[in-house]
Protein backbone atom coordinates (compact mmCIF):
# COMPACT_ATOMS: atom_id res chain seq x y z
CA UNK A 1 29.95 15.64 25.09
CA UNK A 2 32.76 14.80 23.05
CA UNK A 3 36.03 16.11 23.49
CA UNK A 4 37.47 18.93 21.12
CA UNK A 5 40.96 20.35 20.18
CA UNK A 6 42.45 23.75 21.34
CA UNK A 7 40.55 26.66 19.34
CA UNK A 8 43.27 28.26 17.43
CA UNK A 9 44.01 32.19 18.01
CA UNK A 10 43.84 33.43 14.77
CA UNK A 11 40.76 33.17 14.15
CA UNK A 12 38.54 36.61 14.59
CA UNK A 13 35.46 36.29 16.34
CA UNK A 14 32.67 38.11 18.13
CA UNK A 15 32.14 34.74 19.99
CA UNK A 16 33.32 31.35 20.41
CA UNK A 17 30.63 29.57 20.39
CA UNK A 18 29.38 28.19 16.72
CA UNK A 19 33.05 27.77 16.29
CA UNK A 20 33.39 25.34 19.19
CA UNK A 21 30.59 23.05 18.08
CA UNK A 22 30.96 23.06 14.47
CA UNK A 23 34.04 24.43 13.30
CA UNK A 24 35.64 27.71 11.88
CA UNK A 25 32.87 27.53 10.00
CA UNK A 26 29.58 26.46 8.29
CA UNK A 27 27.90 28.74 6.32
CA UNK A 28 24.60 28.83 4.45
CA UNK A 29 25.77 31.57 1.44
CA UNK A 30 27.86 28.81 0.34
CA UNK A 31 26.67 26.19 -1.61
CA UNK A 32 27.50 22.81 -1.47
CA UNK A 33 29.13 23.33 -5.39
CA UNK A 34 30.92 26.51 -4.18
CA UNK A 35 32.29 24.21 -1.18
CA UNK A 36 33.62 21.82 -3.44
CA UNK A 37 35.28 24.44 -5.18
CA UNK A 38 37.23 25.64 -2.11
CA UNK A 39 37.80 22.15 -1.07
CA UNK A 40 39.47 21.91 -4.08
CA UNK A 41 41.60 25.28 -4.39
CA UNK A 42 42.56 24.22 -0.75
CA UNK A 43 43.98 20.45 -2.27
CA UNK A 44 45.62 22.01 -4.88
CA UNK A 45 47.53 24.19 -2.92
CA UNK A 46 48.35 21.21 -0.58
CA UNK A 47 49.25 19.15 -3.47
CA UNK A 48 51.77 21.28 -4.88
CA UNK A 49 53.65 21.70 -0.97
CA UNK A 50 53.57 17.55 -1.28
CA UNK A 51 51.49 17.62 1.66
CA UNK A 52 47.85 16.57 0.45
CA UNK A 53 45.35 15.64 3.34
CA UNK A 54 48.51 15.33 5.60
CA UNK A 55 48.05 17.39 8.78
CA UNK A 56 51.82 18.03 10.61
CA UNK A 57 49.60 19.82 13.56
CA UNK A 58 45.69 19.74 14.33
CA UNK A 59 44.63 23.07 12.98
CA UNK A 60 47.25 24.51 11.27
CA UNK A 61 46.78 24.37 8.05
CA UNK A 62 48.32 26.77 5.45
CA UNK A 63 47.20 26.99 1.75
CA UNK A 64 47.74 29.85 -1.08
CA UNK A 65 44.63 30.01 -3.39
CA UNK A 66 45.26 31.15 -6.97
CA UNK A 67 43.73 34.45 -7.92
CA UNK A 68 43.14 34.30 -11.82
CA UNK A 69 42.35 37.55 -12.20
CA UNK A 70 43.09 37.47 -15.97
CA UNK A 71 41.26 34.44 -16.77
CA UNK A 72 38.04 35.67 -14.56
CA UNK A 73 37.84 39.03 -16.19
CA UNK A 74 37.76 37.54 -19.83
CA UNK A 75 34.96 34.85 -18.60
CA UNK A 76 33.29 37.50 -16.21
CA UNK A 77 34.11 40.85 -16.38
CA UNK A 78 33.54 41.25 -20.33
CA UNK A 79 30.22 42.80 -21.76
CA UNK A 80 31.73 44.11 -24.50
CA UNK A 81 32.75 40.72 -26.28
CA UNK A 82 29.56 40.29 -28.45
CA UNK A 83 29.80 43.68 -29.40
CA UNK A 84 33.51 43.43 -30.63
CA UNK A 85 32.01 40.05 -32.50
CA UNK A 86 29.31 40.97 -34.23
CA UNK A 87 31.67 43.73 -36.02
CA UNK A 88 34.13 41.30 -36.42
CA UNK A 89 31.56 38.82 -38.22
CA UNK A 90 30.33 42.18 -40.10
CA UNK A 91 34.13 43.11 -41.53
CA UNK A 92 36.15 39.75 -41.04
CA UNK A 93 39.08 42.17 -39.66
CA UNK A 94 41.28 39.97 -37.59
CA UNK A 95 43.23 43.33 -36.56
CA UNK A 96 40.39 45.57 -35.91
CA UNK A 97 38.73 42.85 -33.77
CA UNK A 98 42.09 42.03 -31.40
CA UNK A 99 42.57 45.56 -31.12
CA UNK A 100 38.64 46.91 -30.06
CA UNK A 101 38.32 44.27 -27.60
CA UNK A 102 42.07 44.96 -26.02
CA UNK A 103 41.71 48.22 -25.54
CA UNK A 104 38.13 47.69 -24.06
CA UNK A 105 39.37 44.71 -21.45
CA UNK A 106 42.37 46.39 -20.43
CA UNK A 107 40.42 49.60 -19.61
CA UNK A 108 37.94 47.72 -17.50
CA UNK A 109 39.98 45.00 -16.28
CA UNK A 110 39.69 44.65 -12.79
CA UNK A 111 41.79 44.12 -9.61
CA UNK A 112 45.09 45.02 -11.34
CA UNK A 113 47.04 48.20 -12.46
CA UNK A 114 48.34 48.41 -16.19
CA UNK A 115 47.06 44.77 -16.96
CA UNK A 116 48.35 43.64 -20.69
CA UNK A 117 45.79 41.16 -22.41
CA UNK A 118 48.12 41.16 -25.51
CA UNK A 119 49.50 37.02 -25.07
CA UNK A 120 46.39 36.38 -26.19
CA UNK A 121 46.91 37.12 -29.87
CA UNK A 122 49.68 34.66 -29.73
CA UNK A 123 47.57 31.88 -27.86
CA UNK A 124 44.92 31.97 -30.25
CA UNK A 125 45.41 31.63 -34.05
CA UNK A 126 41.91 33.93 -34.99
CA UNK A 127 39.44 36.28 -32.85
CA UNK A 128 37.01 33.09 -33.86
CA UNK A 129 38.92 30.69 -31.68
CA UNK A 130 39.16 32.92 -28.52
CA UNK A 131 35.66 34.13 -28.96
CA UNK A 132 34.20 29.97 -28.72
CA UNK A 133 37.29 29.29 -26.07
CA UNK A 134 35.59 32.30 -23.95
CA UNK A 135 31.87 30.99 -24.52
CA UNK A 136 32.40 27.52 -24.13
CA UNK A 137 34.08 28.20 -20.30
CA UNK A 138 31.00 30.73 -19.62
CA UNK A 139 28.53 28.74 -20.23
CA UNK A 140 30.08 25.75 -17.96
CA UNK A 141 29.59 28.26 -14.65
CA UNK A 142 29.17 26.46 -11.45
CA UNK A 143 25.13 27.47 -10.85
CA UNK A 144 24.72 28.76 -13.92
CA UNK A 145 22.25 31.93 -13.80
CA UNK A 146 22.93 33.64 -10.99
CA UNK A 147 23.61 37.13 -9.85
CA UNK A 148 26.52 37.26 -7.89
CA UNK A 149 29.19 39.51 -8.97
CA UNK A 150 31.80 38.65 -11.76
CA UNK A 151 34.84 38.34 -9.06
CA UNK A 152 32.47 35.80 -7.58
CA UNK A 153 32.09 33.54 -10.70
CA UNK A 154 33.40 30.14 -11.09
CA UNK A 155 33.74 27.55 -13.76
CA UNK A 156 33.91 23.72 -13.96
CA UNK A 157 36.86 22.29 -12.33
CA UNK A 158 38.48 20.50 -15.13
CA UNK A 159 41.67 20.86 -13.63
CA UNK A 160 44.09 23.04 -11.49
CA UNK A 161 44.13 26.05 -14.07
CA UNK A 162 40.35 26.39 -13.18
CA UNK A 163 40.73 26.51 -9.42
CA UNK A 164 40.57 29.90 -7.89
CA UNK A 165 39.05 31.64 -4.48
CA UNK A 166 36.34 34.43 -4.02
CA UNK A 167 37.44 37.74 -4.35
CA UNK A 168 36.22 41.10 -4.00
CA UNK A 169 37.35 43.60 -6.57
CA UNK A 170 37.14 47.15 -6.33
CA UNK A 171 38.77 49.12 -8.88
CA UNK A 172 42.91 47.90 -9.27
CA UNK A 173 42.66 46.30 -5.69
CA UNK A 174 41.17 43.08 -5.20
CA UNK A 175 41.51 40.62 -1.80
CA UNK A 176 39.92 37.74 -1.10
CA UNK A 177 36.23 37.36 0.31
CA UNK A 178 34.55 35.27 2.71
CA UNK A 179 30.97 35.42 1.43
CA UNK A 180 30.77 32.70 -1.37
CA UNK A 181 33.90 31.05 0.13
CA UNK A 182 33.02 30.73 3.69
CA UNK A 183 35.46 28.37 4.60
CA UNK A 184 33.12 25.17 4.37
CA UNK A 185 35.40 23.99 2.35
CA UNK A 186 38.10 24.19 4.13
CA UNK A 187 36.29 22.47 7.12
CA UNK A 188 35.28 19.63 4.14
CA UNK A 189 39.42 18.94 3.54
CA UNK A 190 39.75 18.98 7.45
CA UNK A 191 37.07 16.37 7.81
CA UNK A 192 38.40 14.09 4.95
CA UNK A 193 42.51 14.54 6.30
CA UNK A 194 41.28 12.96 9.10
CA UNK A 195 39.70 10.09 7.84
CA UNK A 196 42.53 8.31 6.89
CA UNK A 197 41.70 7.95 3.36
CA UNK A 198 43.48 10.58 2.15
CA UNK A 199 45.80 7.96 -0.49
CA UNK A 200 42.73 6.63 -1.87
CA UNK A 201 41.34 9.88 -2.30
CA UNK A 202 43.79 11.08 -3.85
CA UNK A 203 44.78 8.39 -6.33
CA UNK A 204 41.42 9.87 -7.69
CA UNK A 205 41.52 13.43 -7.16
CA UNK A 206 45.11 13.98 -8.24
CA UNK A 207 44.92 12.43 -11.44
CA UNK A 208 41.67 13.74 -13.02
CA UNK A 209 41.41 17.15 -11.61
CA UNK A 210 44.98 18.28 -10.15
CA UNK A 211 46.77 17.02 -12.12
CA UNK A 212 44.43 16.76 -15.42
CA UNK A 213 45.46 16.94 -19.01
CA UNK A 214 41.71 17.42 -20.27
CA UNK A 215 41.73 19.90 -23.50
CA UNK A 216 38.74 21.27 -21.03
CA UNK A 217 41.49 22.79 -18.35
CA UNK A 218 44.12 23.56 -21.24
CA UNK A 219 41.53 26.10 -22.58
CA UNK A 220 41.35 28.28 -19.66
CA UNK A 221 45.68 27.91 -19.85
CA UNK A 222 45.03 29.38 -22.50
CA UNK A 223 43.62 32.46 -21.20
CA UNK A 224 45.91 32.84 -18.93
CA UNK A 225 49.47 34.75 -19.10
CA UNK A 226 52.17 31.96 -18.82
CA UNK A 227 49.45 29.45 -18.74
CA UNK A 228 48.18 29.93 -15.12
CA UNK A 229 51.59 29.55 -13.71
CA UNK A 230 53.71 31.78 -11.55
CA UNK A 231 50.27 34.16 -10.50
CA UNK A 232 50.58 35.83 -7.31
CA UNK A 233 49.24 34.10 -4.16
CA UNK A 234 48.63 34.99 -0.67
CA UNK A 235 48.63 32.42 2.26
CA UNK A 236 45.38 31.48 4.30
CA UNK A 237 45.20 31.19 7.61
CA UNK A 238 42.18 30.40 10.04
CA UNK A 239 41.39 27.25 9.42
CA UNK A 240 39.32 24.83 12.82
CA UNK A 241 37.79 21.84 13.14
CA UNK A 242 36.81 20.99 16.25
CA UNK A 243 36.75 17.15 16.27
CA UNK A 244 40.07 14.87 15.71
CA UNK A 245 38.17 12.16 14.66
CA UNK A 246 34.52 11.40 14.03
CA UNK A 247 32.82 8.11 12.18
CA UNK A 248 31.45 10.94 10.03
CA UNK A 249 34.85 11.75 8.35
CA UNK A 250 35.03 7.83 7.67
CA UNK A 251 32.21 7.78 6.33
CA UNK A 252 32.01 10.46 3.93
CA UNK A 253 35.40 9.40 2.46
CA UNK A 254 33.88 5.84 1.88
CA UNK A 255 31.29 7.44 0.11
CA UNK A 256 33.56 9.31 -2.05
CA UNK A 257 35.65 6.55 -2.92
CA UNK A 258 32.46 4.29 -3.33
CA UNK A 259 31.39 6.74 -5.92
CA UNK A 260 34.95 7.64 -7.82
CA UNK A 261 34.52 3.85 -8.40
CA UNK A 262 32.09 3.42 -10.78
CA UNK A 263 32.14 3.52 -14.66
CA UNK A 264 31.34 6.72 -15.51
CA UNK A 265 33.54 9.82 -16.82
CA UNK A 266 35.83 11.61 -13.71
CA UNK A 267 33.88 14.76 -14.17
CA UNK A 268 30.92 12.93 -14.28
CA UNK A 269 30.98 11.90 -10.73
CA UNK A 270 31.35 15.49 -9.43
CA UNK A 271 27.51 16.43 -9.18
CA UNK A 272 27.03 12.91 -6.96
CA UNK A 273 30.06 13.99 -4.85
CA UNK A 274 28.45 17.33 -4.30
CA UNK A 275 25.18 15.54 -2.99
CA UNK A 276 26.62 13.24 -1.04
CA UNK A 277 29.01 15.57 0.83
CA UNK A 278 25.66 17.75 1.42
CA UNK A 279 24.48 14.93 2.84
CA UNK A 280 26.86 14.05 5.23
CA UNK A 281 27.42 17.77 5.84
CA UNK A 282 24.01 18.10 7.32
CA UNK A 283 24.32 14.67 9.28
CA UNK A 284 27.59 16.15 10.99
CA UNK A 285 26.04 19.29 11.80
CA UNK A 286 22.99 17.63 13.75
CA UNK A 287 24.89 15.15 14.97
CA UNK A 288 26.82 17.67 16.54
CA UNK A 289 23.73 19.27 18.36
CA UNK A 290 22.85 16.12 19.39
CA UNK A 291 25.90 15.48 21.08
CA UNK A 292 26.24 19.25 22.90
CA UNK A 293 22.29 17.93 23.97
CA UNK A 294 23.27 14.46 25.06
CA UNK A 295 20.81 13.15 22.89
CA UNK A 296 22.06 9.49 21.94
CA UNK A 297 19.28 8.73 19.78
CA UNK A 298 20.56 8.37 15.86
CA UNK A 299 19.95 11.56 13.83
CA UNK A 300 17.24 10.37 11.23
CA UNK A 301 15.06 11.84 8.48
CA UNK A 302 11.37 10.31 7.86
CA UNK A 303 11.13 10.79 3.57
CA UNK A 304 8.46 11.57 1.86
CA UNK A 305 8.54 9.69 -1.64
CA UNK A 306 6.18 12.47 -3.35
CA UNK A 307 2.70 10.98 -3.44
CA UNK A 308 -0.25 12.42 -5.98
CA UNK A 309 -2.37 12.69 -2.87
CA UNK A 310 -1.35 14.62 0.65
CA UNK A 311 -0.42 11.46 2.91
CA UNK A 312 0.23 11.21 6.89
CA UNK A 313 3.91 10.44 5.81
CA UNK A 314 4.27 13.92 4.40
CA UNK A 315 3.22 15.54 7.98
CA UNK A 316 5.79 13.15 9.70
CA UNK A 317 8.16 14.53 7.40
CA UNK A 318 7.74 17.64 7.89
CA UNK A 319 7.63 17.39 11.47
CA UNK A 320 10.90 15.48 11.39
CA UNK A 321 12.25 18.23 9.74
CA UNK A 322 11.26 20.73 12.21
CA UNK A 323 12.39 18.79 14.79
CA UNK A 324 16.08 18.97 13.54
CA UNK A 325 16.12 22.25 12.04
CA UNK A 326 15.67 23.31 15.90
CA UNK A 327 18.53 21.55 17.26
CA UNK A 328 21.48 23.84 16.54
CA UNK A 329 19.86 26.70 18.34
CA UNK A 330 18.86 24.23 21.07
CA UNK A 331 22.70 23.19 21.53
CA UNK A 332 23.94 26.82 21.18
CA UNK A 333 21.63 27.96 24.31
CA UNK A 334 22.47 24.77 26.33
CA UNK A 335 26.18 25.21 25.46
CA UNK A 336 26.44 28.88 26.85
CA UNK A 337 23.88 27.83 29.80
CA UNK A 338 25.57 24.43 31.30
CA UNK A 339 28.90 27.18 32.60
CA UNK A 340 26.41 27.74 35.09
CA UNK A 341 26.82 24.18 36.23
CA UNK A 342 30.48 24.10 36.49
CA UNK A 343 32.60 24.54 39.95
CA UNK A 344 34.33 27.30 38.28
CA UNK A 345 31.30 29.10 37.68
CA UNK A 346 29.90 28.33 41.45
CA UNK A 347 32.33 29.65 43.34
CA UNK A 348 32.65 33.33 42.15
CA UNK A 349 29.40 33.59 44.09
CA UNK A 350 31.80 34.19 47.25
CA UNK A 351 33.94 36.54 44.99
CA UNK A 352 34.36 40.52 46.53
CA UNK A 353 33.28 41.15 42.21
CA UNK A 354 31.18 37.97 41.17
CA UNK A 355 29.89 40.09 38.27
CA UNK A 356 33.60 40.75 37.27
CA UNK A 357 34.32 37.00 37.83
CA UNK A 358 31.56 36.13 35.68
CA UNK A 359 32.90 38.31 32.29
CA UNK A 360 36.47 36.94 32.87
CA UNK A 361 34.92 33.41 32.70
CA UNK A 362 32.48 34.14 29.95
CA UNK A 363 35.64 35.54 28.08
CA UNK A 364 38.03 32.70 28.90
CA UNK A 365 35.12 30.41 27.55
CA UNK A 366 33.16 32.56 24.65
CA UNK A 367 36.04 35.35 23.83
CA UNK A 368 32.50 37.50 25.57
CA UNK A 369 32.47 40.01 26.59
CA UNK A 370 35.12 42.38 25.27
CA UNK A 371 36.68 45.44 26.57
CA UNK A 372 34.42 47.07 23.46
CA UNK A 373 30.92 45.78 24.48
CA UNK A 374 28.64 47.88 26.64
CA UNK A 375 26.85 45.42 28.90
CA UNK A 376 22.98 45.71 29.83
CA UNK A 377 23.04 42.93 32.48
CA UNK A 378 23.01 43.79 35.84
CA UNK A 379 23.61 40.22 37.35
CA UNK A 380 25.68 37.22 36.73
CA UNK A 381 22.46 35.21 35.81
CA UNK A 382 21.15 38.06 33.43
CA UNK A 383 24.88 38.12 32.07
CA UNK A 384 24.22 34.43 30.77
CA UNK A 385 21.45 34.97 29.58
CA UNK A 386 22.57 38.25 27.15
CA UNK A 387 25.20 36.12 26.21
CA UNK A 388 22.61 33.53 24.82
CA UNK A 389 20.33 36.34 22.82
CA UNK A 390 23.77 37.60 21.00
CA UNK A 391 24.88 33.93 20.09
CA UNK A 392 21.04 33.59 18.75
CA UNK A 393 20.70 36.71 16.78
CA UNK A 394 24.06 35.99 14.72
CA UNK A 395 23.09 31.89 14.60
CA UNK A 396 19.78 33.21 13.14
CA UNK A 397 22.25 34.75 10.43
CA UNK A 398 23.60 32.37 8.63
CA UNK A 399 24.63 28.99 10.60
CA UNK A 400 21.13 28.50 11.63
CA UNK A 401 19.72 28.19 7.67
CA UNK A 402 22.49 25.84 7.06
CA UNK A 403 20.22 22.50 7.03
CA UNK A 404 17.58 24.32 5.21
CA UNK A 405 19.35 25.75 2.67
CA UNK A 406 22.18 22.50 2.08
CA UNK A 407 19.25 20.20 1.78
CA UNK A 408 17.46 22.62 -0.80
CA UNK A 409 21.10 22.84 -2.71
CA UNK A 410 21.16 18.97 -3.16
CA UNK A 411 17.83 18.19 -3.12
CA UNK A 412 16.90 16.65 0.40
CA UNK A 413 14.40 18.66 1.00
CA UNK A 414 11.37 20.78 -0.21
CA UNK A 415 8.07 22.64 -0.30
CA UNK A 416 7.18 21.62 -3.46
CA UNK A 417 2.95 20.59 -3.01
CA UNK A 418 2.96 21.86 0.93
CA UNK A 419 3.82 25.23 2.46
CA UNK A 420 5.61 23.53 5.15
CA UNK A 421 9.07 21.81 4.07
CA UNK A 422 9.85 18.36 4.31
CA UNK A 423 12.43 15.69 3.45
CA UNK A 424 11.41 14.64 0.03
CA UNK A 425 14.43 13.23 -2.49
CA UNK A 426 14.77 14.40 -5.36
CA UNK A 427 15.71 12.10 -8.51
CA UNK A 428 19.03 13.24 -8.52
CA UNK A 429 19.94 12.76 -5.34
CA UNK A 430 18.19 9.01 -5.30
CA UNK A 431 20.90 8.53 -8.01
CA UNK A 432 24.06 9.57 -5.75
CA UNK A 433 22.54 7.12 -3.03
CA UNK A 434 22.10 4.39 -5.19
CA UNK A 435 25.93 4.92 -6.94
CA UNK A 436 27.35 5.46 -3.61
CA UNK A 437 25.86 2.39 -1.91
CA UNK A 438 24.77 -0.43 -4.49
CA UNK A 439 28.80 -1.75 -5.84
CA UNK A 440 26.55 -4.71 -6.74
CA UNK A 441 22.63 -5.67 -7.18
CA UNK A 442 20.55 -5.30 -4.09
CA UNK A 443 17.63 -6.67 -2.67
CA UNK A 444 15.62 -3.29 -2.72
CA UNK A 445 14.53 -4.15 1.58
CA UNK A 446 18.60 -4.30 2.02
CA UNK A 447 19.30 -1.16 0.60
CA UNK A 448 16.21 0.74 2.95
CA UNK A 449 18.25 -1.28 5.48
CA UNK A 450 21.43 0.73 4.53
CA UNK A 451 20.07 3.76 4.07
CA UNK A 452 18.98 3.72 7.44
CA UNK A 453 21.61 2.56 9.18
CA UNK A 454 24.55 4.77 6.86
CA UNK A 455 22.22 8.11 7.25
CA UNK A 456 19.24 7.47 9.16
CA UNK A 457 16.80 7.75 6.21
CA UNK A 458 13.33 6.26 6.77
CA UNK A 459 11.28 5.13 3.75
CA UNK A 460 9.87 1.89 4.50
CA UNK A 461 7.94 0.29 7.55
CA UNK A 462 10.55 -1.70 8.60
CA UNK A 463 12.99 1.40 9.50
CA UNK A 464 9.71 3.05 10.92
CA UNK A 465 9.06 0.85 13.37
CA UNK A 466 9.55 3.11 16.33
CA UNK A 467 7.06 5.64 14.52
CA UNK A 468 4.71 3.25 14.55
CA UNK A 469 5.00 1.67 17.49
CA UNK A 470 4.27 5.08 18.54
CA UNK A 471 0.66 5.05 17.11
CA UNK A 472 1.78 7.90 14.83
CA UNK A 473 1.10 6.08 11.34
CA UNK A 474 0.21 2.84 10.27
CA UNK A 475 2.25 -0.16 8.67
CA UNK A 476 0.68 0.65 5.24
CA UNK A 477 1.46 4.10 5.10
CA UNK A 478 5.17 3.38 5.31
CA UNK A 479 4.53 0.37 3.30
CA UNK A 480 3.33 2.82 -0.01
CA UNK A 481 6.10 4.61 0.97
CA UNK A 482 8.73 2.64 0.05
CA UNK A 483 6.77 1.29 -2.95
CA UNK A 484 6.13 4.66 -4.30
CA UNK A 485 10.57 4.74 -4.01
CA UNK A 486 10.36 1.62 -6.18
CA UNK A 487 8.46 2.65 -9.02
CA UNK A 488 10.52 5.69 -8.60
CA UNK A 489 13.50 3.94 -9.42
CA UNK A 490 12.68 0.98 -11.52
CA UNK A 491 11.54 4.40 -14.27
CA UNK A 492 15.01 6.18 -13.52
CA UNK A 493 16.57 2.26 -14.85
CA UNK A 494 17.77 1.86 -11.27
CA UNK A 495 15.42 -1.17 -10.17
CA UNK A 496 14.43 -4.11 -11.29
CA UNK A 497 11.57 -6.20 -10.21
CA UNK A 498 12.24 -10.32 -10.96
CA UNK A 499 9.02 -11.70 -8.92
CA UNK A 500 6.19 -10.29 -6.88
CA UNK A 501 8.24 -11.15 -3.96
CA UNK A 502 11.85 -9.76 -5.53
CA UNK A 503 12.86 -6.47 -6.57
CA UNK A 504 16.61 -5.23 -7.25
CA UNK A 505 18.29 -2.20 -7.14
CA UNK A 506 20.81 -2.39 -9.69
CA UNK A 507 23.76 0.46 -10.59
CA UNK A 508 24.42 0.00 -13.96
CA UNK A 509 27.41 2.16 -13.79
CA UNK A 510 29.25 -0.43 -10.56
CA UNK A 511 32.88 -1.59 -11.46
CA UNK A 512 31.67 -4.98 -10.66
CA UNK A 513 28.68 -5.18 -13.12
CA UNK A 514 25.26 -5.45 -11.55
């Protein structure tokens, strides 16, 4: 089991346990868009204190999120716009329009006392202007239709004045929430600090979204007082990452760089960046069971390219989904279990109070039990074993759904055709692979090669050949497999085919040319 840093002591918990193995913290409620988000308020910050992806300590890291309040309560907060339009387009009265929809958003605005809207007048030359400024922003929301509250909204990161955190807002008070913003993201700027690509990142990063001058970001300065600068901040605290270096945080960078390097427009590459840090999300967090296990075997997916027909490959699929989506809460209950097996834990046994031995080691360990908690155990075994159905129950909350609902996000997996779920790529995501792994043409059986080697996907036969070795499917199952992938991508322009015996997987947006 690998070794892991001091856990820090701010952080408040009702157990130490999730935290230990995968960080302060992973959460399913936020997406992998809403992660990038916070990665990015968290950069920002960092970039303004000169410090970006440079950690001083392990652990300790610092940042002050904008707020926005006033530009999220014009974008999010404001029912009453097309109202205050449609007279406006009825009477043409500049005046009358300004007026009926200041006195309106100031009497609603939220998470502020005495809030004065009135620097927009001077911002925008007619009601027009602000009115398509305001539309244009909403309809560029991250996730588009949803239902989540307005203080919970975000837009397109075209540049710094765009970044904000998750807030809740009741009435003139508003702090900041951990729901949508779960600190993922803040775990995601850990992970890529460490890999000591932080320069190369950020020659892309700082540039094209920091730092941007896109006529995108300088609309929402626009609807800001003092154009975004000088809002009030708050400092955030809490921040843990278990690991001080993993291959994982390597290789994620590599795949962000990989990807900033094509020829395509900045913002362009920020859907494939969001799929491939899913990706490699989900790889660390099973990789991380696997290691509290001592499992050595590589963490790997069978895919299903979608077939017309049911095929065995679809059952393995599923099944190799199953099989991982049970591993965190199989490393949570060997975690808490293997204390038994230490020499700490093996000599309170000739304790005068083993039982009170056993809390003040289960506390030194798992911050559990408390001075609060009314214990039903009556022995130092049962103890253990209470410990493990508490750990569950809040697992089963909202860690445990994080591979199930990350691959759903970026398209890794689905039930689409099957009622059980399965690893089955979606085009979009076949895209981010291919621009984050093909800088020049490929033989098509080299880049199943890669695939399985960078992330432990298995398409063709040749990758399966422990499956079927195992008498669990057949050469030519695999075999369609991968060809199904072909056609697949020679129709998305991604593939081309020069003989029967020579296909190509060709990114026609690589800096080198294909």
């Amino acid at each position: 089991m690998l070794k892991t840093l001091p856990r820090t002591t701010n952080i408040k918990s009702d157990f130490w346990v999730d935290e230990a193995i995968w960080g302060h913290r992973l959460y399913d409620e936020q997406t992998p868009w809403l992660c990038l988000m916070e990665f990015l308020g968290v950069l920002n910050s960092e970039c303004e204190k000169e410090r970006a992806f440079k950690e001083q300590e392990f652990n300790t890291l610092v940042y002050s999120p904008y707020t926005r309040l006033h530009l999220r309560n014009i974008l999010f907060n404001n029912p009453f716009m097309e109202i205050v339009y449609r007279d406006y387009q009825a009477t043409n009265d500049e005046q009358k329009a300004w007026n009926d929809w200041l006195k309106l958003a100031e009497r609603d605005f939220g998470g502020s006392d005495y809030p004065n809207l009135s620097y927009l007048k001077e911002n925008f030359d007619t009601f027009e202007k602000f009115y398509e400024t305001v539309k244009f922003l909403q309809s560029n929301t991250i996730e588009g239709e949803n239902n989540k509250r307005w203080s919970s909204q975000f837009i397109f990161p075209y540049g710094r004045e765009c970044l904000y955190e998750d807030l809740r807002v009741s009435g003139n008070k508003a702090q900041n929430d951990r729901r949508f913003f779960g600190r993922t993201g803040e775990l995601l700027y850990l992970m890529l600090s460490r890999s000591k690509k932080g320069e190369e990142l950020l020659s892309f990063l700082e540039p094209n979204i920091i730092n941007s001058k896109s006529i995108y970001n300088r609309l929402a300065e626009l609807l800001q007082p003092n154009f975004g600068r000088g809002e009030v901040r708050r400092d955030s605290t809490g921040s843990y990452l278990p690991y001080e270096y993993l291959p994982e945080y390597t290789n994620m960078a590599d795949d962000w760089i990989n990807i900033f390097s094509n020829k395509i427009p900045a913002y362009d590459t920020l859907p494939h960046i969001v799929n491939i840090t899913g990706l490699h999300m989900i790889i660390y967090f099973l990789n991380r069971s696997k290691d509290i296990l001592n499992q050595s075997d590589k963490t790997q997916f069978i895919l299903e390219i979608l077939a017309p027909k049911k095929t065995i490959i679809r059952d393995l699929s599923a099944d190799s989904y199953n099989k991982n989506n049970n591993l965190s809460r199989q490393a949570l209950e060997h975690y808490i279990r293997s204390i038994k097996q230490t020499e700490e834990w093996r000599s309170i046994q000739y304790a005068p109070d083993p039982y009170f031995e056993a809390q003040k080691i289960l506390n030194k360990h798992f911050l559990w039990p408390s001075n609060n908690d009314d214990l039903l155990s009556e022995n130092i075994d049962s103890l253990v074993e209470e410990l493990v159905d508490k750990v569950l129950a809040r697992h089963k909350q909202h860690v445990n759904n994080f591979h199930r609902v990350w691959g759903r996000e970026i398209g890794f997996s689905s039930s689409r055709n099957s009622q059980r779920i399965r690893y089955a790529p979606t085009d979009s995501l076949l895209k981010t692979l291919v621009l984050a792994n093909v800088p020049k043409r490929m033989e098509f059986q080299d880049f199943l090669k890669n695939l399985f080697e960078k992330y432990g996907l298995i398409i063709g036969d040749k990758e399966a050949t422990d499956v079927i070795n195992s008498g669990q499917a057949d050469q030519e199952a695999f075999s369609d497999n991968s060809h199904r992938l072909e056609q697949r991508l020679s129709s998305m322009g991604l593939l081309r085919r020069l003989s029967d015996a020579c296909a190509y997987v060709e990114n026609p947006f690589a800096k080198d040319g294909v």
